[in-house]
C-alpha atoms as a PDB file:
ATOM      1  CA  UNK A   1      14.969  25.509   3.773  1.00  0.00           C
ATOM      2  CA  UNK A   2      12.192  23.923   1.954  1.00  0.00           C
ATOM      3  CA  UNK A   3       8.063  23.806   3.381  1.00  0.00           C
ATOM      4  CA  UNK A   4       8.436  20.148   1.204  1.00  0.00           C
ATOM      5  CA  UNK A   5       8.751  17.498   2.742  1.00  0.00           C
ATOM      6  CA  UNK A   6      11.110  14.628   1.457  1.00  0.00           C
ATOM      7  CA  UNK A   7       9.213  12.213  -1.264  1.00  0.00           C
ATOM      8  CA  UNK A   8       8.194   9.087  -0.042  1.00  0.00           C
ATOM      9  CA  UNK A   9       8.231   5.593  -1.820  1.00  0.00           C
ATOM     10  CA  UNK A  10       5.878   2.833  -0.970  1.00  0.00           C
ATOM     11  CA  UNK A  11       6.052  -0.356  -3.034  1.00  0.00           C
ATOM     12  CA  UNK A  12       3.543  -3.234  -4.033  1.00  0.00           C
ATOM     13  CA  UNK A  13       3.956  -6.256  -2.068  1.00  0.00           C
ATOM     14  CA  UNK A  14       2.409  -8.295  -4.708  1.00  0.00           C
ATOM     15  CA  UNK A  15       4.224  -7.213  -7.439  1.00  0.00           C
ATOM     16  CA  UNK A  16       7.030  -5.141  -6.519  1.00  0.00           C
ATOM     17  CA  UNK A  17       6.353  -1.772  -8.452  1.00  0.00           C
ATOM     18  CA  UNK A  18       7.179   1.263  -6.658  1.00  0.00           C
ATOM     19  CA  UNK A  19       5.188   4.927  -6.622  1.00  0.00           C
ATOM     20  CA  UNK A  20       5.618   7.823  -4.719  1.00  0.00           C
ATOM     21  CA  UNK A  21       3.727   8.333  -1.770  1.00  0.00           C
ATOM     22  CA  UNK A  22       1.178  11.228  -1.323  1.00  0.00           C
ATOM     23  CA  UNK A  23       1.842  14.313   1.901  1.00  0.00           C
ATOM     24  CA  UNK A  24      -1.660  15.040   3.628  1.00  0.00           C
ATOM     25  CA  UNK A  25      -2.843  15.464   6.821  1.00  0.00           C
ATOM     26  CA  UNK A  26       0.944  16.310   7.733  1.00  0.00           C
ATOM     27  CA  UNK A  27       1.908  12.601   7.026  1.00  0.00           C
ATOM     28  CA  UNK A  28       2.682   9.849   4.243  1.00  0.00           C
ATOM     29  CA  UNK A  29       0.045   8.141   3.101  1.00  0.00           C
ATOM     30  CA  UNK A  30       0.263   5.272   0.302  1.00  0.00           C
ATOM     31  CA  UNK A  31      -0.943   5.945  -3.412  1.00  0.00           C
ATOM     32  CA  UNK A  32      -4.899   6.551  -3.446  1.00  0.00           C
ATOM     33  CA  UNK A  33      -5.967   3.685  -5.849  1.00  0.00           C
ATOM     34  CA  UNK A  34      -3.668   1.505  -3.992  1.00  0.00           C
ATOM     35  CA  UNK A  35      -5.027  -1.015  -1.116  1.00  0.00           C
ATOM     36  CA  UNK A  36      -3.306  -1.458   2.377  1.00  0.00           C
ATOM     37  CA  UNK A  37      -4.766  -2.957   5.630  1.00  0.00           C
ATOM     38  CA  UNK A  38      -2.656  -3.664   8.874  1.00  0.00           C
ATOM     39  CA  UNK A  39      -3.129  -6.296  11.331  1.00  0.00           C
ATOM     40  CA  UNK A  40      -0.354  -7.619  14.082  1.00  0.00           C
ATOM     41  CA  UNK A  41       2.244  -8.216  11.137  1.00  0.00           C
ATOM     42  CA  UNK A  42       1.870  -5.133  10.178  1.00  0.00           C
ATOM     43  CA  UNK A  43       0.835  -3.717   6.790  1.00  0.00           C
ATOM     44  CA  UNK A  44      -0.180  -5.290   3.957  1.00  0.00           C
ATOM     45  CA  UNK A  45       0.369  -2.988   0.615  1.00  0.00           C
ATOM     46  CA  UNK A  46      -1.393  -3.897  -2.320  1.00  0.00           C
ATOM     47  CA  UNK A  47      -1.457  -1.844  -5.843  1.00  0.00           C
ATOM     48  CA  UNK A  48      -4.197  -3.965  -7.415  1.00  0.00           C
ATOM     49  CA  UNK A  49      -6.918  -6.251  -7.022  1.00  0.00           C
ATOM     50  CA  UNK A  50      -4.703  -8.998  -8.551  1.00  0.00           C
ATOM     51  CA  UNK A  51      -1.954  -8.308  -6.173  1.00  0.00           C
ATOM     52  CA  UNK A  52      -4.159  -8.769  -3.132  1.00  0.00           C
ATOM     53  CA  UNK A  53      -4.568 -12.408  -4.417  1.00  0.00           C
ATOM     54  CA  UNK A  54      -1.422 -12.915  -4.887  1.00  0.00           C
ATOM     55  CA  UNK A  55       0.021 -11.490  -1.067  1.00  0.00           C
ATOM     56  CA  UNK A  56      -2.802 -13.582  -0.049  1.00  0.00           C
ATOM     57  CA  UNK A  57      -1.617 -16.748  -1.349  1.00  0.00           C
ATOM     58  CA  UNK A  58       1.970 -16.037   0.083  1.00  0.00           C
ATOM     59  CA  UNK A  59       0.554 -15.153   2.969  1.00  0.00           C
ATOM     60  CA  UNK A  60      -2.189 -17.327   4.230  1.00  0.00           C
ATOM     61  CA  UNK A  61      -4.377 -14.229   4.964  1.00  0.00           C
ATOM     62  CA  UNK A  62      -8.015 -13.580   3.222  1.00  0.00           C
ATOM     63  CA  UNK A  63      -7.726 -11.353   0.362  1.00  0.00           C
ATOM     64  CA  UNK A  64     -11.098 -10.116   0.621  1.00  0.00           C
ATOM     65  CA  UNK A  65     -11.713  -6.467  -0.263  1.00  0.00           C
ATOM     66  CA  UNK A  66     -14.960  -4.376  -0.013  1.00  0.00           C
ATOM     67  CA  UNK A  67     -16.606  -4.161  -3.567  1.00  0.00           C
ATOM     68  CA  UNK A  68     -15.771  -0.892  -5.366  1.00  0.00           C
END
């Protein structure tokens, strides 16, 4: 039996592209240079700038981001 745990996908909401998820804290968490926030539809996952703007659009919701 294997200490790994299985891989994990998440995928952009903006644009669709997929990459795997990183294990810490003994849970998934999404990509590091990726952007996610939740609210009461749940999360919004985000692998750019440019795809913030464009889940913002289809959603309604403010695509504003703290400066880098």
């Amino acid at each position: 039996m294997s200490d790994q745990p299985v891989q994990c996908e998440f995928t952009c909401q903006g644009c669709g592209v997929k990459a795997p998820g990183e294990f810490y804290n003994h849970g998934w968490h999404k990509p590091a240079t990726w952007f996610e926030r939740s609210d009461e539809d749940g999360p919004q996952t985000a692998c750019s700038r440019r795809c913030i703007e464009t889940i913002s659009k289809r959603s309604g919701k403010t695509s504003l981001v703290f400066p880098l």
